[in-house]
C-alpha atoms as a PDB file:
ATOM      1  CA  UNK A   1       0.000   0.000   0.000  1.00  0.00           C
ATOM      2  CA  UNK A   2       1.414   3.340  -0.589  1.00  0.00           C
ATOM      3  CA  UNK A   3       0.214   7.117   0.660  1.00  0.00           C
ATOM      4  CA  UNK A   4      -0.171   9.964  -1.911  1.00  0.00           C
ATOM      5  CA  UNK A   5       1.329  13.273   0.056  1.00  0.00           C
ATOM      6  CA  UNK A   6       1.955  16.706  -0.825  1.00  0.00           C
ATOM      7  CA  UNK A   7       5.520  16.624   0.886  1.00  0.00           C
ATOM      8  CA  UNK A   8       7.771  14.004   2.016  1.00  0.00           C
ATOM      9  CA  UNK A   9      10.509  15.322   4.728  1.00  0.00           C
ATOM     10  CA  UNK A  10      13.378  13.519   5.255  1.00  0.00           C
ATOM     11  CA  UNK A  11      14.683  14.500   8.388  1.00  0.00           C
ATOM     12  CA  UNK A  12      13.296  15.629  11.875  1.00  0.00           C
ATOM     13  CA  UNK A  13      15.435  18.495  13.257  1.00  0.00           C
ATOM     14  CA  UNK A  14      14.879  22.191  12.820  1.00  0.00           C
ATOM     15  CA  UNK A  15      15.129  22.423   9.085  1.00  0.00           C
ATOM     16  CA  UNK A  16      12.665  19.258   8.832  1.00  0.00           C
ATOM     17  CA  UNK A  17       9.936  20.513  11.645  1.00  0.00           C
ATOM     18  CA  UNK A  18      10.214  23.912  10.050  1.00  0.00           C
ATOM     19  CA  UNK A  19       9.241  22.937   6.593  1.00  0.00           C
ATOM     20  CA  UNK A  20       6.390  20.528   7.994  1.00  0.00           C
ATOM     21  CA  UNK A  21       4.898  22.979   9.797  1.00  0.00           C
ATOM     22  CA  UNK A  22       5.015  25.731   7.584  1.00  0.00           C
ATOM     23  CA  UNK A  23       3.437  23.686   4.663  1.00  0.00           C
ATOM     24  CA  UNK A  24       0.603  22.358   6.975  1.00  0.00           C
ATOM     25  CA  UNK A  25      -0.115  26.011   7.748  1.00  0.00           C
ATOM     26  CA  UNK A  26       0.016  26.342   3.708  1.00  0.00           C
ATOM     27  CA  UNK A  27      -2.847  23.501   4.000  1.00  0.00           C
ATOM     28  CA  UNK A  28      -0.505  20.948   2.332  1.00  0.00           C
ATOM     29  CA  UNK A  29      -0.414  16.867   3.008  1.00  0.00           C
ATOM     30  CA  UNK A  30       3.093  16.043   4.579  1.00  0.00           C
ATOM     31  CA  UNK A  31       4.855  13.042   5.933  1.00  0.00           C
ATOM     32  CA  UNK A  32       8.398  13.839   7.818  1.00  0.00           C
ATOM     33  CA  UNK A  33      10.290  10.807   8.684  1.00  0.00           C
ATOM     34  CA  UNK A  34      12.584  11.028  11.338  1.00  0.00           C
ATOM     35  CA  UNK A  35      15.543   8.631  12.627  1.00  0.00           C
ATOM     36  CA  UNK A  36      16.045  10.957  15.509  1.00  0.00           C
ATOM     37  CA  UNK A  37      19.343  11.774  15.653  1.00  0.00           C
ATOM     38  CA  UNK A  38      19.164  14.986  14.674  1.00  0.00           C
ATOM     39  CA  UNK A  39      22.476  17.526  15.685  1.00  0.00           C
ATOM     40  CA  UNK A  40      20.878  19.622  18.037  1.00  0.00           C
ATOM     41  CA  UNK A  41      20.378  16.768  20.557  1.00  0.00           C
ATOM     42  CA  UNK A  42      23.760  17.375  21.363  1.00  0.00           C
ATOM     43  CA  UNK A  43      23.598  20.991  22.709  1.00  0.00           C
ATOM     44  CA  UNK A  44      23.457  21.202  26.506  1.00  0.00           C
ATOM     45  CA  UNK A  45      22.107  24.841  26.185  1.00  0.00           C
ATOM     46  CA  UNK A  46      22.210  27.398  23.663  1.00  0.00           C
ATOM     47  CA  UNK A  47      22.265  31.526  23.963  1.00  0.00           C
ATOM     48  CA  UNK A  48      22.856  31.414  19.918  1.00  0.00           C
ATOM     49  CA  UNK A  49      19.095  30.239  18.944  1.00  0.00           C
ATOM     50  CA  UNK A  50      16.794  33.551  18.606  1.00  0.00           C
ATOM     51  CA  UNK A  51      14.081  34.191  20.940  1.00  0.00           C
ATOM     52  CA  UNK A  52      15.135  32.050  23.660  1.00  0.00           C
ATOM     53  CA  UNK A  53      17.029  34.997  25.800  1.00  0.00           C
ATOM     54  CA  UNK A  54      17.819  32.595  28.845  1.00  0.00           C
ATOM     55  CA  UNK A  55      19.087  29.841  26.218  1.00  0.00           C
ATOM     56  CA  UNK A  56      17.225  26.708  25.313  1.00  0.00           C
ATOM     57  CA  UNK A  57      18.732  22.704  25.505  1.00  0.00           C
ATOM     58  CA  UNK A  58      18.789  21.201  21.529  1.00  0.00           C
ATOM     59  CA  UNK A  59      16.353  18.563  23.185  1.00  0.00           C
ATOM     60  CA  UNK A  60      14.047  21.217  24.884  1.00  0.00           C
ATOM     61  CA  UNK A  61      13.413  23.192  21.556  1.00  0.00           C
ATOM     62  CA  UNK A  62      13.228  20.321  19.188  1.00  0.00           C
ATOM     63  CA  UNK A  63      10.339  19.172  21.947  1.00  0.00           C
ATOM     64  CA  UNK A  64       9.295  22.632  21.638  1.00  0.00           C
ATOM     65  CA  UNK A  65       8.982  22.425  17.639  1.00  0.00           C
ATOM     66  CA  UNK A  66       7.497  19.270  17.596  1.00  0.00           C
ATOM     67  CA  UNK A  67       4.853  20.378  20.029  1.00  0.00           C
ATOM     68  CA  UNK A  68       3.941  23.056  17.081  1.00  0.00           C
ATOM     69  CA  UNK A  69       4.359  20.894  14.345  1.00  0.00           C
ATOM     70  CA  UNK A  70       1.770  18.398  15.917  1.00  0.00           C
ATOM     71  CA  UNK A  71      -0.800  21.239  16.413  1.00  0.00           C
ATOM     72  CA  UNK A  72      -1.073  21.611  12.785  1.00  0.00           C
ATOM     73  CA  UNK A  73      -1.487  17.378  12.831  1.00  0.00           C
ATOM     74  CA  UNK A  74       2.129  16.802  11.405  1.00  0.00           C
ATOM     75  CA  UNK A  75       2.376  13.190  10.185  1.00  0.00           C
ATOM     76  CA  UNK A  76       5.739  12.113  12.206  1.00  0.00           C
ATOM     77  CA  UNK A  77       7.006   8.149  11.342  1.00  0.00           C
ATOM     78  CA  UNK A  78      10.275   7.484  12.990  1.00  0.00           C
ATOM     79  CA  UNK A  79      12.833   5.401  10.741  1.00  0.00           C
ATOM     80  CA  UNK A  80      15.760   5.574   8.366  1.00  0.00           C
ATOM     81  CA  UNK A  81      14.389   6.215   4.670  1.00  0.00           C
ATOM     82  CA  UNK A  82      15.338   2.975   2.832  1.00  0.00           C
ATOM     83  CA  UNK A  83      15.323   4.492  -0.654  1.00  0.00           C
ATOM     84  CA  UNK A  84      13.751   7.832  -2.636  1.00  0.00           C
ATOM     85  CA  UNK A  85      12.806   6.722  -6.519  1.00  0.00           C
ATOM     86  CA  UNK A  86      11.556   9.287  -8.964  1.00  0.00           C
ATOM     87  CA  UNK A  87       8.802   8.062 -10.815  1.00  0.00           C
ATOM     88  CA  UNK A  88       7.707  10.282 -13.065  1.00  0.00           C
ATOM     89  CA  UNK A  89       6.812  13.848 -11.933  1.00  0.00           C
ATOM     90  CA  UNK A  90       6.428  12.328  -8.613  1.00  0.00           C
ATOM     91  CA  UNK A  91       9.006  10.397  -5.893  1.00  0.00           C
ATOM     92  CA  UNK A  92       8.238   7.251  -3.868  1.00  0.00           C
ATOM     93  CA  UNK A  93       9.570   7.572  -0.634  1.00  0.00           C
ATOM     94  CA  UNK A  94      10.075   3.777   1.021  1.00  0.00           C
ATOM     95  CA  UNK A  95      10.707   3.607   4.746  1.00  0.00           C
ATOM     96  CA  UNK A  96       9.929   1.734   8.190  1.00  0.00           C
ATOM     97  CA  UNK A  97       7.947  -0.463   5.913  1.00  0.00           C
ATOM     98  CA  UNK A  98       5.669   2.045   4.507  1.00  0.00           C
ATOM     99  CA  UNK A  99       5.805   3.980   1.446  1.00  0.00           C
ATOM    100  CA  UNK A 100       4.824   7.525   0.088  1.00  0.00           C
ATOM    101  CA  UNK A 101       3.929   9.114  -3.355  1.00  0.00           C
ATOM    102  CA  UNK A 102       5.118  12.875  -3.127  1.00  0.00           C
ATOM    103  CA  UNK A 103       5.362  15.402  -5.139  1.00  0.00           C
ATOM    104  CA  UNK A 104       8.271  16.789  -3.237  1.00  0.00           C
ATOM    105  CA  UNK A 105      10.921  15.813  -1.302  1.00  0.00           C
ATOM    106  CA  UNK A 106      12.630  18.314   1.091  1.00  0.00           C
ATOM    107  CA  UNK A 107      15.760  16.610   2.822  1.00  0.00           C
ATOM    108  CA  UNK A 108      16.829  17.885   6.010  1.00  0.00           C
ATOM    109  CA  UNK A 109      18.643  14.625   7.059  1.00  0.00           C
ATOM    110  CA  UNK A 110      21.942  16.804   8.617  1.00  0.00           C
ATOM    111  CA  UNK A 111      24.985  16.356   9.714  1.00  0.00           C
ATOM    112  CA  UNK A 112      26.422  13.148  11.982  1.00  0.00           C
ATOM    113  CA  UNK A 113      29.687  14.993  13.683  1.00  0.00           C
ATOM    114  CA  UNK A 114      32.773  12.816  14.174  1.00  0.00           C
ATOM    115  CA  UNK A 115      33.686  12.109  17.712  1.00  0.00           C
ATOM    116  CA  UNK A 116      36.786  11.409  19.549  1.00  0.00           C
ATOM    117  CA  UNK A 117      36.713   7.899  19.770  1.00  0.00           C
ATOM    118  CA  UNK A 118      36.498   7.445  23.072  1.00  0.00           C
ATOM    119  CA  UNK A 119      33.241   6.468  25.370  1.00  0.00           C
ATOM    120  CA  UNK A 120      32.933   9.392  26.691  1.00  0.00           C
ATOM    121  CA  UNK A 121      32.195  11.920  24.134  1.00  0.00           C
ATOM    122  CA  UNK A 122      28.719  12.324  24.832  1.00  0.00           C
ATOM    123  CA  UNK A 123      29.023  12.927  28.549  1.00  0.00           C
ATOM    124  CA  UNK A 124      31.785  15.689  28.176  1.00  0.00           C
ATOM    125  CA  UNK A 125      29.548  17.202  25.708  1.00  0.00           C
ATOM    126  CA  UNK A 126      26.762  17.232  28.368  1.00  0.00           C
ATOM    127  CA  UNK A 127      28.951  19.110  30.599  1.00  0.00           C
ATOM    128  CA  UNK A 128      30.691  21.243  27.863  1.00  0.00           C
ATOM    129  CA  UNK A 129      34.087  19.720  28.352  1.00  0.00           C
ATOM    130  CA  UNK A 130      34.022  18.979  25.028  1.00  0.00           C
ATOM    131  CA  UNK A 131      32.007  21.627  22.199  1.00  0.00           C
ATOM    132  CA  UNK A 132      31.355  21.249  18.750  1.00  0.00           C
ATOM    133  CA  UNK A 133      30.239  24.460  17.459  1.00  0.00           C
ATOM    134  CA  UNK A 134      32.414  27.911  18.190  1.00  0.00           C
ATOM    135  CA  UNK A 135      30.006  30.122  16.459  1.00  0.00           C
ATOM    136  CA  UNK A 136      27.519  28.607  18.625  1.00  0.00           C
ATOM    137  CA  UNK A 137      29.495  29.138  21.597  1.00  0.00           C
ATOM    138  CA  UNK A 138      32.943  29.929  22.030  1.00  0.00           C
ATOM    139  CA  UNK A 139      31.437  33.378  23.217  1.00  0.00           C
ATOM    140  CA  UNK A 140      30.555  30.778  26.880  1.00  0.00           C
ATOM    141  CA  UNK A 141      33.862  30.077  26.827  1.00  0.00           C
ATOM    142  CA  UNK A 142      35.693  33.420  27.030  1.00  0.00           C
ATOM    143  CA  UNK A 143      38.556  33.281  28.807  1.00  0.00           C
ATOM    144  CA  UNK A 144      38.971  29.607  29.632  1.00  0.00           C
ATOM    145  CA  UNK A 145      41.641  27.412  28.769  1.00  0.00           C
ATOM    146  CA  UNK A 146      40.925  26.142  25.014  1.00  0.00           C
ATOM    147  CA  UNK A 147      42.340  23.764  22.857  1.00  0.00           C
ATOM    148  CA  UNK A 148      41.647  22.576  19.173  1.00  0.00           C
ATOM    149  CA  UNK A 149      41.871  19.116  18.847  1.00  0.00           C
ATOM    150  CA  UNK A 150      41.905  17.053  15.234  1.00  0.00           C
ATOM    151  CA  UNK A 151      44.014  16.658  11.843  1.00  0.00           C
ATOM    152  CA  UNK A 152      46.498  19.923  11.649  1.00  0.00           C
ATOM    153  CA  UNK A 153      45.170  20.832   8.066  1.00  0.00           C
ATOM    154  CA  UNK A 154      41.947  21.885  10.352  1.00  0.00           C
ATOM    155  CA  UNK A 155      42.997  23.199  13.827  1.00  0.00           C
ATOM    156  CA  UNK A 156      45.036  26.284  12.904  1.00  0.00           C
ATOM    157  CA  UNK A 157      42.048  27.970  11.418  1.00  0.00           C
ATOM    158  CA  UNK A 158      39.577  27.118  14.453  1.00  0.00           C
ATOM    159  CA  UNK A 159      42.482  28.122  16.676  1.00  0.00           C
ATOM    160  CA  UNK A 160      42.654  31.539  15.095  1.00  0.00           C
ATOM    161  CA  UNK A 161      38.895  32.164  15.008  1.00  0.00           C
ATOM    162  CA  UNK A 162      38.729  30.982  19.290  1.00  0.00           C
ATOM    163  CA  UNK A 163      41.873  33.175  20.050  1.00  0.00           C
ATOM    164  CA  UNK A 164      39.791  36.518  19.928  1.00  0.00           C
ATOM    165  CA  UNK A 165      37.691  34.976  22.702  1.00  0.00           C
ATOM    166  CA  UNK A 166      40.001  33.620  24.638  1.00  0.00           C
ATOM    167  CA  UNK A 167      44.494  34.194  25.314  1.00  0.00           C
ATOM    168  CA  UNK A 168      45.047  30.495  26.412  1.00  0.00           C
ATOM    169  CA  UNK A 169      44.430  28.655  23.213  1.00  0.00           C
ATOM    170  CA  UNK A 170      46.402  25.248  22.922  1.00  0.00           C
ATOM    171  CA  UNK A 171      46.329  23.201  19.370  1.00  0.00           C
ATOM    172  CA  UNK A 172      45.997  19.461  20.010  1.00  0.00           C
ATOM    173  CA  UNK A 173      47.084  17.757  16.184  1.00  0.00           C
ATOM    174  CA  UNK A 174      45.776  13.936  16.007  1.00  0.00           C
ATOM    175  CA  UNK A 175      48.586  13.994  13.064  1.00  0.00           C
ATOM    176  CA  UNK A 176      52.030  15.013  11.969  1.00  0.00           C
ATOM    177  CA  UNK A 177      50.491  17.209   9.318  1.00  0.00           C
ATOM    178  CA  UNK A 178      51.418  20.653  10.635  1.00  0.00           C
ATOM    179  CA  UNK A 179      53.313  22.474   8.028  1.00  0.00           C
ATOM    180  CA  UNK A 180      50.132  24.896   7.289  1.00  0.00           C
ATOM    181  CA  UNK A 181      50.134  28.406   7.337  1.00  0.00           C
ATOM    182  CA  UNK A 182      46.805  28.027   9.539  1.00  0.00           C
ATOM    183  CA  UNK A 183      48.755  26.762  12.231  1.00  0.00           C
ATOM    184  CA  UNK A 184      51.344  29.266  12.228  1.00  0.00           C
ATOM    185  CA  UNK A 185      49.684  32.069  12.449  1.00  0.00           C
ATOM    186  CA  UNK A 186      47.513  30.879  15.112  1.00  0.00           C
ATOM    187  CA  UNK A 187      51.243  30.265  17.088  1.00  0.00           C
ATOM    188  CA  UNK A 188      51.944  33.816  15.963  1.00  0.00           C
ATOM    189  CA  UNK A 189      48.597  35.098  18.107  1.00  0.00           C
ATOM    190  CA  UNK A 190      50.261  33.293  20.695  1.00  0.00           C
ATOM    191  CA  UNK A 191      48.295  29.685  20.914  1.00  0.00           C
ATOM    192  CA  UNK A 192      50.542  26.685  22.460  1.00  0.00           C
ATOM    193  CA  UNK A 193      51.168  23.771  19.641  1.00  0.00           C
ATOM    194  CA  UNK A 194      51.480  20.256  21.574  1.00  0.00           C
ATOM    195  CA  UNK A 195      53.038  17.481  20.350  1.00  0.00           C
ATOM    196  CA  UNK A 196      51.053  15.243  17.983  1.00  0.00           C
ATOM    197  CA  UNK A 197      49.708  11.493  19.183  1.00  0.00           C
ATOM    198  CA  UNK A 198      48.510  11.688  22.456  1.00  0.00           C
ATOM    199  CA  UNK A 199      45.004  10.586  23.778  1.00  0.00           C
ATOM    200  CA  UNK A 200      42.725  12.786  25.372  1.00  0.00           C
ATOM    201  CA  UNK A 201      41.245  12.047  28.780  1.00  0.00           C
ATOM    202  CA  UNK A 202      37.913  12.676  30.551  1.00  0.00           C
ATOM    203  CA  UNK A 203      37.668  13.060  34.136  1.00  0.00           C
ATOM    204  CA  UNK A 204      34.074  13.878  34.689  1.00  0.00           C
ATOM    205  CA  UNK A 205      34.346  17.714  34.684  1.00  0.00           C
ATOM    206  CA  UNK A 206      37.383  18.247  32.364  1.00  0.00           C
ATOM    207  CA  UNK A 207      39.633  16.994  29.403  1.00  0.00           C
ATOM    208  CA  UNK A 208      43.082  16.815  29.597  1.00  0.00           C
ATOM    209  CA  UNK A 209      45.672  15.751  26.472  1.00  0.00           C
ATOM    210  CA  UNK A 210      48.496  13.421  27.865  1.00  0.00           C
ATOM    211  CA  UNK A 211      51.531  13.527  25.560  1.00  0.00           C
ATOM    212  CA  UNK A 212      53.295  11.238  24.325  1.00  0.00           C
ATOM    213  CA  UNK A 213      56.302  11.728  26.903  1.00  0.00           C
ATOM    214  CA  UNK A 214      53.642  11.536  29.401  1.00  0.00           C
ATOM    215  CA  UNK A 215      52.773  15.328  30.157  1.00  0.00           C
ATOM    216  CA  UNK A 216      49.438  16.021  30.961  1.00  0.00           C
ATOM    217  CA  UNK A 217      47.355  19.090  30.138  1.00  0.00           C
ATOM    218  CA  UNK A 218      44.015  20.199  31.326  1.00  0.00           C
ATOM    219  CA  UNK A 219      41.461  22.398  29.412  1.00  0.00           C
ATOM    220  CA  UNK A 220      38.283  23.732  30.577  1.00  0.00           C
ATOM    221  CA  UNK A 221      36.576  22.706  27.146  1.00  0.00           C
ATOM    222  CA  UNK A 222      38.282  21.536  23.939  1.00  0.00           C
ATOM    223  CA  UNK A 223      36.741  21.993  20.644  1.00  0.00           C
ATOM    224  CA  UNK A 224      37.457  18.476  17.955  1.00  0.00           C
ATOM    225  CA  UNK A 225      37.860  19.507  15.118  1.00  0.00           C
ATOM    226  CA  UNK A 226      37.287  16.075  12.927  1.00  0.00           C
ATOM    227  CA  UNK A 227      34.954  17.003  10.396  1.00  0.00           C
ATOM    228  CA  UNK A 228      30.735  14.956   9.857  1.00  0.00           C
ATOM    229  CA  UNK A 229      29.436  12.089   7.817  1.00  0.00           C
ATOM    230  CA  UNK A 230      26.720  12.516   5.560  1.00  0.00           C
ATOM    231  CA  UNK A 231      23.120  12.253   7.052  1.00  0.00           C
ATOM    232  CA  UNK A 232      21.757   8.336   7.762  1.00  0.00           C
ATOM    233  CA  UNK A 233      18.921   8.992   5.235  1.00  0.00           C
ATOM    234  CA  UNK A 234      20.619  10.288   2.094  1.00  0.00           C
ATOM    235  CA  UNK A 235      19.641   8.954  -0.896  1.00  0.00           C
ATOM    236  CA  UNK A 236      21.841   7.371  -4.005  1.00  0.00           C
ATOM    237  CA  UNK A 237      20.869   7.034  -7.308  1.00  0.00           C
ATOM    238  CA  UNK A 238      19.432  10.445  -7.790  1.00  0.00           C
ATOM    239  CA  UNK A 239      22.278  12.478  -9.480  1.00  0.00           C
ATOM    240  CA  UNK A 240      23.012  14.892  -6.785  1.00  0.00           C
ATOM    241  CA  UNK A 241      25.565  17.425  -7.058  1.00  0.00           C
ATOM    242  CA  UNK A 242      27.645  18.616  -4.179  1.00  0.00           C
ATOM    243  CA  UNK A 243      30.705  20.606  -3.623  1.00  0.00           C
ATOM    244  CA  UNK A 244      34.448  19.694  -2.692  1.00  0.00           C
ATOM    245  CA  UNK A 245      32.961  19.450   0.883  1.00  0.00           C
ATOM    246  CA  UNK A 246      29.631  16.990   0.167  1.00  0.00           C
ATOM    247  CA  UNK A 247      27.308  19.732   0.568  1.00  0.00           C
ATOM    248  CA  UNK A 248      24.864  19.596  -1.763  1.00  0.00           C
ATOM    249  CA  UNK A 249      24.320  22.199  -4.207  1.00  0.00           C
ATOM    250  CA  UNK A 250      21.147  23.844  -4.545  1.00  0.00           C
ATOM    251  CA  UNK A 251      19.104  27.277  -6.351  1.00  0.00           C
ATOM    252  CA  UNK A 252      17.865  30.190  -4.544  1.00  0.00           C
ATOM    253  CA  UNK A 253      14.851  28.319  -3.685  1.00  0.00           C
ATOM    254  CA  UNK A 254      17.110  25.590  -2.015  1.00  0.00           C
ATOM    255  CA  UNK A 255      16.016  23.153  -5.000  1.00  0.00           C
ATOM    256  CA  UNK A 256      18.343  20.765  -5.961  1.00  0.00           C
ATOM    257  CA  UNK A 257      19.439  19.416  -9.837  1.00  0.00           C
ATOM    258  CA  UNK A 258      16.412  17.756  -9.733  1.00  0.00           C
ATOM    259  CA  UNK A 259      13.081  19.281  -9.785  1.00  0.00           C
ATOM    260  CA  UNK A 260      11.396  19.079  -6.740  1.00  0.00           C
ATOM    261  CA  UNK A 261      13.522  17.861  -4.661  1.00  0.00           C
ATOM    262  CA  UNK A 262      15.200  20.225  -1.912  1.00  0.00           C
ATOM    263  CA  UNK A 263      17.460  20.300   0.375  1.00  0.00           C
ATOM    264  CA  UNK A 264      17.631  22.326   3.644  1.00  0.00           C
ATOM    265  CA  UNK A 265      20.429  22.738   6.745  1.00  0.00           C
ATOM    266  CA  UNK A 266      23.199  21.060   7.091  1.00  0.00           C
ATOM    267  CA  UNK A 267      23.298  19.121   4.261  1.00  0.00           C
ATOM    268  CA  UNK A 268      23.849  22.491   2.355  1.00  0.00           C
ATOM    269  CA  UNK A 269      25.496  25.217   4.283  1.00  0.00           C
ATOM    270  CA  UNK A 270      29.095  25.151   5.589  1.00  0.00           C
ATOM    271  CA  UNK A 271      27.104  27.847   7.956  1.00  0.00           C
ATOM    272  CA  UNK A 272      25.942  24.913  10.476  1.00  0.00           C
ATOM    273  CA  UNK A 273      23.467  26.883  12.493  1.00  0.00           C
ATOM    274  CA  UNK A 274      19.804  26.373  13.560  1.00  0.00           C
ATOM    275  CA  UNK A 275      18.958  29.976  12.212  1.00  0.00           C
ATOM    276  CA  UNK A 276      20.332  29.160   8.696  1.00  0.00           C
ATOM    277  CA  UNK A 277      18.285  25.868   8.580  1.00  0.00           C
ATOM    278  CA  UNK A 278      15.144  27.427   9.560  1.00  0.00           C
ATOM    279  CA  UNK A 279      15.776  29.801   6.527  1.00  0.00           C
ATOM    280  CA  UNK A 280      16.621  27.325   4.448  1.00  0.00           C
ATOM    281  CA  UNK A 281      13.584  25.515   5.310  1.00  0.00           C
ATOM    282  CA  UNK A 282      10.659  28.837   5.246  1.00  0.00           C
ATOM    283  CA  UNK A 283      12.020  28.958   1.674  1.00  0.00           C
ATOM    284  CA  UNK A 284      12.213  25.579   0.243  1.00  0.00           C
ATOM    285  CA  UNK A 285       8.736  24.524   1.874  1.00  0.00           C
ATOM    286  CA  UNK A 286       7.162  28.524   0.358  1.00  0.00           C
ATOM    287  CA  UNK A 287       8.570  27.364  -3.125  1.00  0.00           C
ATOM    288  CA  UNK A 288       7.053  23.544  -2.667  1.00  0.00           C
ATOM    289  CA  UNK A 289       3.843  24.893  -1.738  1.00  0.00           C
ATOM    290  CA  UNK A 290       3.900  27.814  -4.533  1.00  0.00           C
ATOM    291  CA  UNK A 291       4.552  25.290  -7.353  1.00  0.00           C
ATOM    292  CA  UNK A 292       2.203  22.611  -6.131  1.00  0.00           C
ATOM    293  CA  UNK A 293      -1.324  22.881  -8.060  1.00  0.00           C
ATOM    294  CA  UNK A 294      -3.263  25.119  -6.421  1.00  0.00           C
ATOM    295  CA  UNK A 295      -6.276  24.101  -4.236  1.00  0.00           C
ATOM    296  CA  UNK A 296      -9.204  26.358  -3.995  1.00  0.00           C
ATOM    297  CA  UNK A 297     -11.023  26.367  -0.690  1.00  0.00           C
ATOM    298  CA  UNK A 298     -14.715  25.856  -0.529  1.00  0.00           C
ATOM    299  CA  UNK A 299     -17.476  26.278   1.888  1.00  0.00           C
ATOM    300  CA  UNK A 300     -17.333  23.424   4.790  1.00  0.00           C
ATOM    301  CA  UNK A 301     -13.424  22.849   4.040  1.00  0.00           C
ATOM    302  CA  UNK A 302     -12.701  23.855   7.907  1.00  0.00           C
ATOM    303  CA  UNK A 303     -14.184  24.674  11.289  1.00  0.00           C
ATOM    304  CA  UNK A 304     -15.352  27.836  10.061  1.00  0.00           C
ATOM    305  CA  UNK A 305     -16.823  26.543   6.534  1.00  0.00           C
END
């Protein structure tokens, strides 16, 4: 059995619970399927997300943004998408052991950051001994001890963005590769360069970087630096086009190569922020609705027909 929709949404973060609930507003039929691991889980609290002046946990607004996508009667299935076929002018969306005929497809499937491999990522993130965004929030950690921890083609360029927030900025290279210009200026501005291949260490409350030699170091929060896989529920097949860094590439109306299928968030801007995928999203799901057929209303349609 499959289920005609307006919209099929790939992805339940931000970008995704935007576009649902801005194209049930527009009256449209919409399906988002959701494998819940969406980025902002990870963010203990954030001062960066507009309108939430005494900050807001990733969990508490995407509970928040649910709550207002189910008020408009948001059709949530949790699940990986198996596959995304065009068939003709429309796309069959198979997942969880259902499927969907859309019209459109908007994917807002994100970003899966690469940890430290250790078993205690998620806990230091918790407690902010480790973060993963500085434009988020390197502005909460002004004046601590920071360091910069992955390959050395990336840390030099964090390290030189964190070292207007803070003057105790330590680089922490997981390689030898450290003959970039990145890294020396950010030793120029004054930050400490470690020796590469030692193991970082959680001890409840703080990381510290032991050395090779045996030296230990202790931060108040380190920022790794080890770049994202693609999102669970991207499809193959479809022709795609993306950019040197796997973002996809998309129009002004965040449409991708082929018509009618978008792509919001993450999985297009190097600008990882919940304010750019909420964009992203009011535009993609105005466009959807805009080039949908139109529907005329008529007496009885709603509670005051």
């Amino acid at each position: 059995m499959i289920q005609d929709v307006d919209v099929a949404i790939v992805g339940g973060g931000p970008a995704g619970l935007t576009a649902a609930t801005y194209l049930r507003r527009f009256l449209r039929s919409v399906v988002v399927i959701d494998a819940g691991r969406s980025r902002a889980r990870y963010i203990p609290e954030s001062h960066n997300c507009p309108g939430f002046p005494q900050g807001v946990s990733g969990t508490g607004l995407l509970r928040r943004m649910r709550e207002q996508a189910d008020a408009f009667e948001v059709d949530v299935t949790t699940g990986c998408v198996d596959a995304i076929a065009c068939e003709g002018e429309t796309f069959v969306v198979a997942a969880a052991g259902r499927r969907w005929r859309a019209h459109k497809v908007i994917l807002a499937t994100g970003l899966a950051d690469r940890l430290p491999e250790v078993p205690w990522a998620e806990e230091a993130i918790a407690c902010g001994a480790l973060r993963l965004c500085a434009i988020c929030d390197a502005y909460e950690a002004s004046d601590q001890a920071i360091a910069v921890y992955g390959p050395g083609a990336q840390i030099g360029g964090h390290a030189e963005f964190l070292r207007s927030y803070s003057a105790r900025i330590t680089l922490l290279p997981s390689d030898d590769d450290l003959a970039h210009p990145a890294i020396d200026r950010a030793r120029a501005l004054g930050a400490t360069l470690l020796p590469p291949g030692g193991t970082l260490e959680f001890d409840g409350e703080h990381c510290h970087y032991r050395t090779p030699d045996g030296d230990v170091h202790r931060f108040d929060t380190v920022y790794p630096y080890l770049g994202y896989e693609g999102g669970p529920s991207l499809p193959t097949g479809l022709g795609l086009d993306s950019d040197g860094s796997g973002a996809l590439e998309v129009d002004a109306h965040q449409q991708t190569r082929v018509p009618g299928l978008y792509a919001v968030g993450d999985v297009v801007s190097g600008l990882n922020q919940i304010s750019v995928a909420v964009g992203h999203a009011a535009i993609a799901a105005t466009h959807a609705h805009n080039t949908l057929p139109f529907v005329p209303r008529t007496p009885g349609d709603g509670a005051g027909g």
